[in-house]
N, C-alpha and C. Protein backbone atom coordinates (compact mmCIF):
# COMPACT_ATOMS: atom_id res chain seq x y z
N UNK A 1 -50.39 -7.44 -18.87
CA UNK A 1 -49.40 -8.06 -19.73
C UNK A 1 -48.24 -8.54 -18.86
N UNK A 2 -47.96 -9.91 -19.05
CA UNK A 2 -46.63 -10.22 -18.38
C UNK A 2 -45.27 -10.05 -19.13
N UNK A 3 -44.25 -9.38 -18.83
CA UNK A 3 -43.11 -9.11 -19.13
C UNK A 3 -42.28 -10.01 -18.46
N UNK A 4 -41.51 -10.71 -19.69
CA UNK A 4 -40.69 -11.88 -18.81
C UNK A 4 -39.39 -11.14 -18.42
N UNK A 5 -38.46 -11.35 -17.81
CA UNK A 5 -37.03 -10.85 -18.06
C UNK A 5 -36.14 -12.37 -18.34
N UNK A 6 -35.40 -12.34 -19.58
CA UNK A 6 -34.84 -13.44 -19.99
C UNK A 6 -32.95 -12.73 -19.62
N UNK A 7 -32.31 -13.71 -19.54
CA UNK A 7 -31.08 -13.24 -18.80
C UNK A 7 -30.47 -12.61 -17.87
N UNK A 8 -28.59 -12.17 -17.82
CA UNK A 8 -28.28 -11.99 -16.63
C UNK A 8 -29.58 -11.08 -15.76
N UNK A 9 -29.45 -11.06 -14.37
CA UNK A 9 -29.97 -9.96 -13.61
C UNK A 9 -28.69 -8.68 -13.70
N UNK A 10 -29.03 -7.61 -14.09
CA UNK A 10 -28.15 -6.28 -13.76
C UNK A 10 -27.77 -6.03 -12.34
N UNK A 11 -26.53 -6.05 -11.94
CA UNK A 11 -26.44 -5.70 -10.71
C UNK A 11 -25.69 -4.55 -10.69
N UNK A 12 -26.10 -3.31 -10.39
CA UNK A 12 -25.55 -2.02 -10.28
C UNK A 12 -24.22 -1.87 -9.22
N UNK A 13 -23.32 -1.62 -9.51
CA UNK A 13 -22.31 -1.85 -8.46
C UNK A 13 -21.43 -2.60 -8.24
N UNK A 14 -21.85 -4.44 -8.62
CA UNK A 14 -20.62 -5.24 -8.48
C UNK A 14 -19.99 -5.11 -9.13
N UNK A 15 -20.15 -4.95 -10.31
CA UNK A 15 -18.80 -4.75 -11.72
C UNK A 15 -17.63 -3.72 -10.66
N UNK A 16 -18.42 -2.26 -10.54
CA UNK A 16 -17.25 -1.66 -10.27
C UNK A 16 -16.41 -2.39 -8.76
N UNK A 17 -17.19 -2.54 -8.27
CA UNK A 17 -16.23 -2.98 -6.53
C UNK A 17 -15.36 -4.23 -7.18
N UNK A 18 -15.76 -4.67 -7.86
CA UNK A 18 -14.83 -6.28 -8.71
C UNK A 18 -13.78 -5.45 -8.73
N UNK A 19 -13.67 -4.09 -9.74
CA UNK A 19 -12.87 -3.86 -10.47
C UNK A 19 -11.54 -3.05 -9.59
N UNK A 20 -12.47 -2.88 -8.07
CA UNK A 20 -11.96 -1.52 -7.33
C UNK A 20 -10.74 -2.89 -6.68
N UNK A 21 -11.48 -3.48 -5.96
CA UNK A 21 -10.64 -4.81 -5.56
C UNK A 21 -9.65 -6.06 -6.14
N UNK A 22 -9.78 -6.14 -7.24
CA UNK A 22 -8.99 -6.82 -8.16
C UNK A 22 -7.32 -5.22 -8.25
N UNK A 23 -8.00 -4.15 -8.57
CA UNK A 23 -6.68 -3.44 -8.91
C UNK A 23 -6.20 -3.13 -6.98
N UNK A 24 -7.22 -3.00 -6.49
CA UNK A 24 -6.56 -2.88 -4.60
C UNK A 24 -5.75 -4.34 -4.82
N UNK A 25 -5.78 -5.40 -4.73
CA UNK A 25 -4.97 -6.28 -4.88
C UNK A 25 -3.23 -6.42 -5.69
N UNK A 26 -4.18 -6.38 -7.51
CA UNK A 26 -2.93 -6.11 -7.56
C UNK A 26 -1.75 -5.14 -7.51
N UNK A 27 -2.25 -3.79 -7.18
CA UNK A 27 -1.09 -2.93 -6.16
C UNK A 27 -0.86 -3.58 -4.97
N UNK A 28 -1.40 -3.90 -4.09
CA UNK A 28 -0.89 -4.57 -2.66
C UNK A 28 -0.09 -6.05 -3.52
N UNK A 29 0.08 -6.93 -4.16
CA UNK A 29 1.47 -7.76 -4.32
C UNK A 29 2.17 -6.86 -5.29
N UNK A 30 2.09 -5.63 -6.11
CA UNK A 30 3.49 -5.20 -6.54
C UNK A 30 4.02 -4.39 -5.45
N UNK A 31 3.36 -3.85 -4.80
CA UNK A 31 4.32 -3.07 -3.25
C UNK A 31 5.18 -4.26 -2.39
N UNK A 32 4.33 -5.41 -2.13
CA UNK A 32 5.06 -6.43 -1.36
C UNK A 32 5.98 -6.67 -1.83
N UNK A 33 6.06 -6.63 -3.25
CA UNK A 33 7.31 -7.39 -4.23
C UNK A 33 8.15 -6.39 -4.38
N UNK A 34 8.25 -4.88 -4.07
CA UNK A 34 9.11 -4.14 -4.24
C UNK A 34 9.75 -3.74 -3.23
N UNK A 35 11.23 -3.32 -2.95
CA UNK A 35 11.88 -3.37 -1.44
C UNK A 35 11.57 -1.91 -1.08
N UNK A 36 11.81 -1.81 0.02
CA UNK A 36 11.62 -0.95 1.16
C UNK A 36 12.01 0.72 0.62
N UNK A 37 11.96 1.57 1.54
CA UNK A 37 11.97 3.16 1.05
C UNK A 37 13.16 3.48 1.29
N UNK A 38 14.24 2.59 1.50
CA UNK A 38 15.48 3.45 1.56
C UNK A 38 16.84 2.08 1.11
N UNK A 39 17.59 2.09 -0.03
CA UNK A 39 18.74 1.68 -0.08
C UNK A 39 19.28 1.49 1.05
N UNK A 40 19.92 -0.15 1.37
CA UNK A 40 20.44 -0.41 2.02
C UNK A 40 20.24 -0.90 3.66
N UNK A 41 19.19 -0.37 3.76
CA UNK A 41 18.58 -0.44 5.06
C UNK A 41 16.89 -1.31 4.76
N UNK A 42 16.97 -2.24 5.76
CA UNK A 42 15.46 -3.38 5.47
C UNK A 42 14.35 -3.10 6.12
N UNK A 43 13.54 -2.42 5.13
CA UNK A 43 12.03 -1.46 5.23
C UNK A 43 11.10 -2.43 5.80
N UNK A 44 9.77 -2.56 6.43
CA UNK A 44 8.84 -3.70 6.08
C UNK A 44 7.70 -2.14 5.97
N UNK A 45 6.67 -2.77 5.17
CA UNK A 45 5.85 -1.75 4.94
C UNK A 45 4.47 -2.41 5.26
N UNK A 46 3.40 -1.87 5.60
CA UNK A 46 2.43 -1.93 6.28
C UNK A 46 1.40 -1.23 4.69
N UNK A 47 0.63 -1.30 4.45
CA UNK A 47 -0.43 -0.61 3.16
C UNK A 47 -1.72 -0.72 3.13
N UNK A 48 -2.48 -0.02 3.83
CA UNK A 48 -4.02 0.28 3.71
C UNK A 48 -4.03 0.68 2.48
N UNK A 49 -5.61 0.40 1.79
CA UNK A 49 -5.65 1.20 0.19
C UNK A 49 -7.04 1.74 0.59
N UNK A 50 -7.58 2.64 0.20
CA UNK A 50 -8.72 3.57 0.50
C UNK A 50 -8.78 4.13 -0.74
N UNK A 51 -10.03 4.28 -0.69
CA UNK A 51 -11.15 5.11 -1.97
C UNK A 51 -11.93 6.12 -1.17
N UNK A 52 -11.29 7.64 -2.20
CA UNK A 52 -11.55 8.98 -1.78
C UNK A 52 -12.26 9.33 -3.09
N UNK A 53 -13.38 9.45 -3.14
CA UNK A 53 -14.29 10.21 -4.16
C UNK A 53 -14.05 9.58 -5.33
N UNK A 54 -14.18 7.82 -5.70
CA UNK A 54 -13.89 7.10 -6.32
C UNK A 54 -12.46 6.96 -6.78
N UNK A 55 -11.27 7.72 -6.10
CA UNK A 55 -9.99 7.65 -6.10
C UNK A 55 -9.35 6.74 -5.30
N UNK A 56 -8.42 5.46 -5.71
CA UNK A 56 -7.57 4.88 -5.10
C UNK A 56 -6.10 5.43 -4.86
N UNK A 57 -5.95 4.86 -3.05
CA UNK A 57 -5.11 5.37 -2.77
C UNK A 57 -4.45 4.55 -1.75
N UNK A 58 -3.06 4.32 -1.48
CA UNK A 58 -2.28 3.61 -0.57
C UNK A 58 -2.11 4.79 0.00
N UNK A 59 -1.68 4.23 1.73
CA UNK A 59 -0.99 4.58 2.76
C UNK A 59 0.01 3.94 2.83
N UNK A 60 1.09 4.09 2.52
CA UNK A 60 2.40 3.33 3.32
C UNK A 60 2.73 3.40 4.34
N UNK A 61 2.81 2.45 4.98
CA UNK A 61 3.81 2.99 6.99
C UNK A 61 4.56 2.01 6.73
N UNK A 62 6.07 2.69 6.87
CA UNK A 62 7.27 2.00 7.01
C UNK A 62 7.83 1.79 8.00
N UNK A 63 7.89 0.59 8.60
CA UNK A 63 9.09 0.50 9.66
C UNK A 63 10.70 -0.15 9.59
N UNK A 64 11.48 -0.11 10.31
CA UNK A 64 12.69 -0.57 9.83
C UNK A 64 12.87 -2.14 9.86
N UNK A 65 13.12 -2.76 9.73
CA UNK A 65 12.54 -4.50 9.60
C UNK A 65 13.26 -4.96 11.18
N UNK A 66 14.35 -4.47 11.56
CA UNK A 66 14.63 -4.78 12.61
C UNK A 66 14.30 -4.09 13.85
N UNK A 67 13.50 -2.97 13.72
CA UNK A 67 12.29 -2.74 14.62
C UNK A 67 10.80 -3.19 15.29
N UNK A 68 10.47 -4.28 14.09
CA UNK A 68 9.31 -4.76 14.22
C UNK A 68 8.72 -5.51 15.42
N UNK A 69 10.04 -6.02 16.06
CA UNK A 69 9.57 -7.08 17.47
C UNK A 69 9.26 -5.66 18.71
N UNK A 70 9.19 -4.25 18.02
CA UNK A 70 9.01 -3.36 18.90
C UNK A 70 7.36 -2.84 18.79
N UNK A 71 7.06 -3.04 17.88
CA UNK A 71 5.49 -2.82 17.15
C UNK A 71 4.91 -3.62 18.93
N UNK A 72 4.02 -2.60 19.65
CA UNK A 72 3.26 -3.77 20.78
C UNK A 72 1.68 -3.06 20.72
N UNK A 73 1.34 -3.11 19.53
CA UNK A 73 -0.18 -2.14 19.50
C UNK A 73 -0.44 -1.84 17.66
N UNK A 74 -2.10 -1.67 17.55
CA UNK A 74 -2.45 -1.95 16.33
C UNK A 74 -1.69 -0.11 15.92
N UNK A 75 -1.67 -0.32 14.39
CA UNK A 75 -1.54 1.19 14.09
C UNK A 75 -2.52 1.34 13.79
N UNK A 76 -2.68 2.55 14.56
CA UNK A 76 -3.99 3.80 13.97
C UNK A 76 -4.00 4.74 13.30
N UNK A 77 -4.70 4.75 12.54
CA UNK A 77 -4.43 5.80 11.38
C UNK A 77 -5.77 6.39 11.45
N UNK A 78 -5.75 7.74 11.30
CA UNK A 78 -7.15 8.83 10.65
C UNK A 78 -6.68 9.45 9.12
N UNK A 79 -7.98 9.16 8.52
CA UNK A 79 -8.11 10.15 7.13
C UNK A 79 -9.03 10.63 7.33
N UNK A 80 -8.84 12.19 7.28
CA UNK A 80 -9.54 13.01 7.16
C UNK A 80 -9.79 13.71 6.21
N UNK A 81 -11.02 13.77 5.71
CA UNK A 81 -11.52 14.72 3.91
C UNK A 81 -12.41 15.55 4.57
N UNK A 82 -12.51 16.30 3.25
CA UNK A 82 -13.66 17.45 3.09
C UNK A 82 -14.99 17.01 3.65
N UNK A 83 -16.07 17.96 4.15
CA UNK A 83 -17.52 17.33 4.50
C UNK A 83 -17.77 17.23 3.26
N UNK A 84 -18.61 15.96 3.24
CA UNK A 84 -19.51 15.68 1.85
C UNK A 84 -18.58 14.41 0.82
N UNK A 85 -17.60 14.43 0.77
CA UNK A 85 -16.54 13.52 0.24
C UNK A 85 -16.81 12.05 0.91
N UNK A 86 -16.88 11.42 -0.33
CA UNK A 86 -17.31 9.74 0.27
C UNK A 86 -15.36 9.47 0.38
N UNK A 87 -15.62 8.14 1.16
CA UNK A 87 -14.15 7.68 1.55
C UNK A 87 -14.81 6.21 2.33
N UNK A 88 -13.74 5.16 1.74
CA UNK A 88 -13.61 3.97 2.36
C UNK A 88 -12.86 3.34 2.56
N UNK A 89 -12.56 2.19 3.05
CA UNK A 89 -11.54 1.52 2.96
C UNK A 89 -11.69 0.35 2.23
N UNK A 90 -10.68 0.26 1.14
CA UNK A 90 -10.68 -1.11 0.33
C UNK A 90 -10.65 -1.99 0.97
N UNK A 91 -9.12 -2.49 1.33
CA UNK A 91 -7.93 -2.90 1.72
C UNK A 91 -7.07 -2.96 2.82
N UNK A 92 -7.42 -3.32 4.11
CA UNK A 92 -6.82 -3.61 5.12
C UNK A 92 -5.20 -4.00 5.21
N UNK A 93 -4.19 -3.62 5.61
CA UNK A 93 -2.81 -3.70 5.82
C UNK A 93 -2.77 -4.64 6.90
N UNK A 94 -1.54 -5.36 7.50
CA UNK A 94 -1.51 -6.29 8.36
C UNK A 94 -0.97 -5.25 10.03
N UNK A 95 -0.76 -4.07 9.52
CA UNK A 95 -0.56 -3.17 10.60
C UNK A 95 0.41 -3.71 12.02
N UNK A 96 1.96 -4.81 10.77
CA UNK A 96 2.94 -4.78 11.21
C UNK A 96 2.90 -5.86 12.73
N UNK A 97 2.19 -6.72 11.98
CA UNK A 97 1.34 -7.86 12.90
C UNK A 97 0.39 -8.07 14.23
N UNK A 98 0.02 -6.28 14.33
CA UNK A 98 -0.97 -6.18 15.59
C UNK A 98 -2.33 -5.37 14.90
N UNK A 99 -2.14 -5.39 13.84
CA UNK A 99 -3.64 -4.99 12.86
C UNK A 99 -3.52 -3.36 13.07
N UNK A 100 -4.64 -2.84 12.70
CA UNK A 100 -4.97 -1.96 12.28
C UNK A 100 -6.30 -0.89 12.71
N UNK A 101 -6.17 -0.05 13.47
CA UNK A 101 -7.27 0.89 13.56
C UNK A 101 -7.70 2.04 12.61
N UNK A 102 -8.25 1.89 11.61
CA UNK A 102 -8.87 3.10 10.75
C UNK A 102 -10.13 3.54 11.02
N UNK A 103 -9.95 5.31 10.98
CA UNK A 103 -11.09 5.61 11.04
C UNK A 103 -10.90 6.90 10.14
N UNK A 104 -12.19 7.54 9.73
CA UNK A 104 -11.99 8.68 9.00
C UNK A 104 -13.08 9.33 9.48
N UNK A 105 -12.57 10.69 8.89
CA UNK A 105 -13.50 12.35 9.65
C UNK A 105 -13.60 13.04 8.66
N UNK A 106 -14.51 13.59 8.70
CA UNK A 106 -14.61 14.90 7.98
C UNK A 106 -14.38 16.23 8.37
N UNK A 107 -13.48 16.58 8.02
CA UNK A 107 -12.79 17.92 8.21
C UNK A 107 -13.54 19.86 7.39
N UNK A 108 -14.15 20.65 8.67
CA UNK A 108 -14.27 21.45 7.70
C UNK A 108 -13.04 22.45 7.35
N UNK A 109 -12.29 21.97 7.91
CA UNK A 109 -11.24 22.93 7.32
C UNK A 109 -10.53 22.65 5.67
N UNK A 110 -10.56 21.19 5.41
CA UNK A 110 -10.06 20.93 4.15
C UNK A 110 -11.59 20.89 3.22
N UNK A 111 -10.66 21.13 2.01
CA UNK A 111 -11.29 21.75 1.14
C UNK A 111 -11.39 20.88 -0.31
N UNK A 112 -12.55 20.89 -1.33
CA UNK A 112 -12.30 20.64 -2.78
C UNK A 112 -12.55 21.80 -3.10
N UNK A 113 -11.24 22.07 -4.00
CA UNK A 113 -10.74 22.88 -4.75
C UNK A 113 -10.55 22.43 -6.84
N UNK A 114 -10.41 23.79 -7.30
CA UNK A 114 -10.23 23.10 -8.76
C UNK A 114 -8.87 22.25 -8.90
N UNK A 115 -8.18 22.56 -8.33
CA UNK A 115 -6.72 21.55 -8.15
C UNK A 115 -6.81 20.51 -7.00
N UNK A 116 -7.84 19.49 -6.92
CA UNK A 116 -7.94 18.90 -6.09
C UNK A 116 -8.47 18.40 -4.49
N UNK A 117 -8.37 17.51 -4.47
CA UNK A 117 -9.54 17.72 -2.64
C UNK A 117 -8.22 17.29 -1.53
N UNK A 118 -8.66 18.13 -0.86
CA UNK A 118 -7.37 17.96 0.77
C UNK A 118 -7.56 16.85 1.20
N UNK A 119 -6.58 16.30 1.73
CA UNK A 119 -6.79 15.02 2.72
C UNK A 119 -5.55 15.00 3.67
N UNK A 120 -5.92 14.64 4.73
CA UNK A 120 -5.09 14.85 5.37
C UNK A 120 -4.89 13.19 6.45
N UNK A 121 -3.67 12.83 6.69
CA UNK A 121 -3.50 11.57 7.00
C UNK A 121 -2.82 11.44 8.64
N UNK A 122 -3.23 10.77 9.30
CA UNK A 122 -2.48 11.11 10.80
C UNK A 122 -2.48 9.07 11.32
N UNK A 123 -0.98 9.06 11.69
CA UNK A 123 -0.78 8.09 11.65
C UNK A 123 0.28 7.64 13.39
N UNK A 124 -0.61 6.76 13.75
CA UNK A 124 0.68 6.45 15.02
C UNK A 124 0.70 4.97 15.19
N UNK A 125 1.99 4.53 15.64
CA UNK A 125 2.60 3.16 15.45
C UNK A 125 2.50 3.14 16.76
N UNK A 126 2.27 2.37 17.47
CA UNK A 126 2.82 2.11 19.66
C UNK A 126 4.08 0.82 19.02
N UNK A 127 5.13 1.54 19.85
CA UNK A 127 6.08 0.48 20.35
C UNK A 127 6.39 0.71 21.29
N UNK A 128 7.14 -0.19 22.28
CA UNK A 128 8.41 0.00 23.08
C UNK A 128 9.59 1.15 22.92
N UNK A 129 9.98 1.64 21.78
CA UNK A 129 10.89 2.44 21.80
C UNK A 129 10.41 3.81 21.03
N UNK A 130 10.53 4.98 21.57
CA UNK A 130 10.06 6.40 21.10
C UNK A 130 10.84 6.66 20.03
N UNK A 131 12.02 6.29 19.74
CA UNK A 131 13.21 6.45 18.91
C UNK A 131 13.28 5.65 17.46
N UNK A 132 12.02 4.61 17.60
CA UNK A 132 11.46 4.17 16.45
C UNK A 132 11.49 4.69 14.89
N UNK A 133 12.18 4.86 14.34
CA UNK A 133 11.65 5.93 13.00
C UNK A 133 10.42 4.99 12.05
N UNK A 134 9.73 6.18 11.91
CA UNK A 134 8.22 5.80 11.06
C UNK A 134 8.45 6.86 9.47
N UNK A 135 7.79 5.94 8.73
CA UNK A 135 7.85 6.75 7.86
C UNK A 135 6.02 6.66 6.93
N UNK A 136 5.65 7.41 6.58
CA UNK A 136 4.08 7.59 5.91
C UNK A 136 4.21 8.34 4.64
N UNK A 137 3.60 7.59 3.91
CA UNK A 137 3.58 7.99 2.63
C UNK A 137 2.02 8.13 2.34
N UNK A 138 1.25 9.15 1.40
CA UNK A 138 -0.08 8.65 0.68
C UNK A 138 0.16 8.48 -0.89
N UNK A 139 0.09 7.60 -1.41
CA UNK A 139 -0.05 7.38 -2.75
C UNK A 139 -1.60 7.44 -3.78
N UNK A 140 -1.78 8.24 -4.25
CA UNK A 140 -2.84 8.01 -5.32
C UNK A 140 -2.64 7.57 -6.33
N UNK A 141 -3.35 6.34 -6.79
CA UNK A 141 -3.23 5.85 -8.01
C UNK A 141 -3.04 6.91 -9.53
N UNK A 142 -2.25 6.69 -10.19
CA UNK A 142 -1.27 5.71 -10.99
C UNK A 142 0.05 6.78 -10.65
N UNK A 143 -0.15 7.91 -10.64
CA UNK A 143 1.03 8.81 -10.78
C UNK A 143 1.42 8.95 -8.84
N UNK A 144 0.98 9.01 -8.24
CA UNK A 144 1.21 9.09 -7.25
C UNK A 144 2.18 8.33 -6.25
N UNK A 145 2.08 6.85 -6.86
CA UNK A 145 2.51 5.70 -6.49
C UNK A 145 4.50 5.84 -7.03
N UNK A 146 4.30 6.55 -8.02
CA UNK A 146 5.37 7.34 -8.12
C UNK A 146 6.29 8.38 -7.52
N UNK A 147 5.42 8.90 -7.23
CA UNK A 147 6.23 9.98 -6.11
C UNK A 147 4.82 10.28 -4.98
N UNK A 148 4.62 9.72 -3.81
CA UNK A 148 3.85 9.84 -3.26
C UNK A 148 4.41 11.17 -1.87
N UNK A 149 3.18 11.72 -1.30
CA UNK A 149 3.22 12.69 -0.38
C UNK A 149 3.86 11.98 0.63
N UNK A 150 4.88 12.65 1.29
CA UNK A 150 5.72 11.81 2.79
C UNK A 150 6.24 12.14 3.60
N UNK A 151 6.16 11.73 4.62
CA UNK A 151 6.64 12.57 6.25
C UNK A 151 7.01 11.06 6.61
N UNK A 152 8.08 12.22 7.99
CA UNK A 152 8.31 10.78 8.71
C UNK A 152 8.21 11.24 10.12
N UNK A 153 8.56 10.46 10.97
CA UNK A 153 8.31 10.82 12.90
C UNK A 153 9.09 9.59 13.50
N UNK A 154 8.28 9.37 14.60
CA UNK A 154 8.73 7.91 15.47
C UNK A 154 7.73 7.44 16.06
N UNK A 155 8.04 6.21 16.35
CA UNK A 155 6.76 5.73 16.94
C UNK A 155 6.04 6.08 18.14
N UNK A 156 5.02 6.22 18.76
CA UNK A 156 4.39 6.60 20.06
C UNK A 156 4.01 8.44 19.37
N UNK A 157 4.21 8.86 18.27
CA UNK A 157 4.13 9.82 17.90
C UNK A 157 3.04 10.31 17.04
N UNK A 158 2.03 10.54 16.78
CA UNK A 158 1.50 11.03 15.49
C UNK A 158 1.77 11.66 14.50
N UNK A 159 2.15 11.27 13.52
CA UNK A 159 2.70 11.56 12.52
C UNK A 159 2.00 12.45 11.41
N UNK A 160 1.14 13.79 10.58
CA UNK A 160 0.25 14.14 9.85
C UNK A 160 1.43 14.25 8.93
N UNK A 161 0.11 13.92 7.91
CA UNK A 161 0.94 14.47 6.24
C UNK A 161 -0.44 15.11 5.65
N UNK A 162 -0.85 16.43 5.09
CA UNK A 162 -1.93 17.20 4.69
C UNK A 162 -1.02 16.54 2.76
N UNK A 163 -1.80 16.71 2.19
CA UNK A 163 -1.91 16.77 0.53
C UNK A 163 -3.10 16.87 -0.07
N UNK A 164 -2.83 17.16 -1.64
CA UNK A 164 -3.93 16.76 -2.53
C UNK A 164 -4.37 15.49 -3.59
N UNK A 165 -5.51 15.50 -3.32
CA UNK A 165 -5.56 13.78 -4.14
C UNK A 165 -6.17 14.45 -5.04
């Protein structure tokens, strides 16, 4: 017996990545459109977005806007999760105009727990000046983006921030 198939083909998957990338987007232009992490002083912010166990999430790296001609190297960043925890990267940041090195690990020391899975974020900027202040935030979508996890350092420094997503 021949079975025709009449209409769309099902494609398992694109719907959601549409959906993962359309909202990675529009968080990356409401961050652009919103000013910097500190009153008074001119932030530029840098924003990888990554998906942790179907969780979206920004990285912020802040630099001071009149630091930037000091940026001479991509930022590198590690996320590190639990073994077994999927993790990707949406969303590429401009990494403060020398791009961006991401990579991620699996950590057996962090953990999923009933309150959440560890992640832990390690972040270094190369400039010219050690005295650089950096600042790193992780944001998880929707509440997070609100008050996100945050440390700060300097540049030439590695910077970790451990939290829960």
């Amino acid at each position: 017996m021949n079975h025709a198939h009449w209409g769309r083909p099902r494609v398992h998957g694109s719907r959601r990545r549409s959906v993962v990338w359309a909202l990675a987007f529009s968080v990356l232009t409401l961050v652009l459109a919103v000013p910097g992490t500190s009153a008074g002083v001119g932030w530029c912010r840098d924003d990888p977005v990554v998906v942790i166990d179907g969780q979206i999430a920004d990285i912020f790296i802040s630099a001071k806007f009149e630091d930037l001609a000091k940026v001479n190297g991509p930022t590198q960043i590690v996320v590190s999760i639990p073994v077994g925890v999927d993790v990707a990267l949406a969303v590429a940041g401009p990494g403060f105009g020398h791009g961006e090195h991401i990579s991620f690990a699996e950590s057996e020391s962090l953990k999923v727990t009933s309150e959440g899975i560890d992640v832990r974020i390690k972040v270094r900027v190369p400039a010219r000046s050690d005295a650089m202040p950096i600042r790193v935030e992780f944001a998880p979508h929707v509440v997070g983006v609100l008050q996100p996890a945050a440390d700060e350092g300097t540049a030439n420094d590695w910077i970790s921030l451990r939290t829960l997503l």
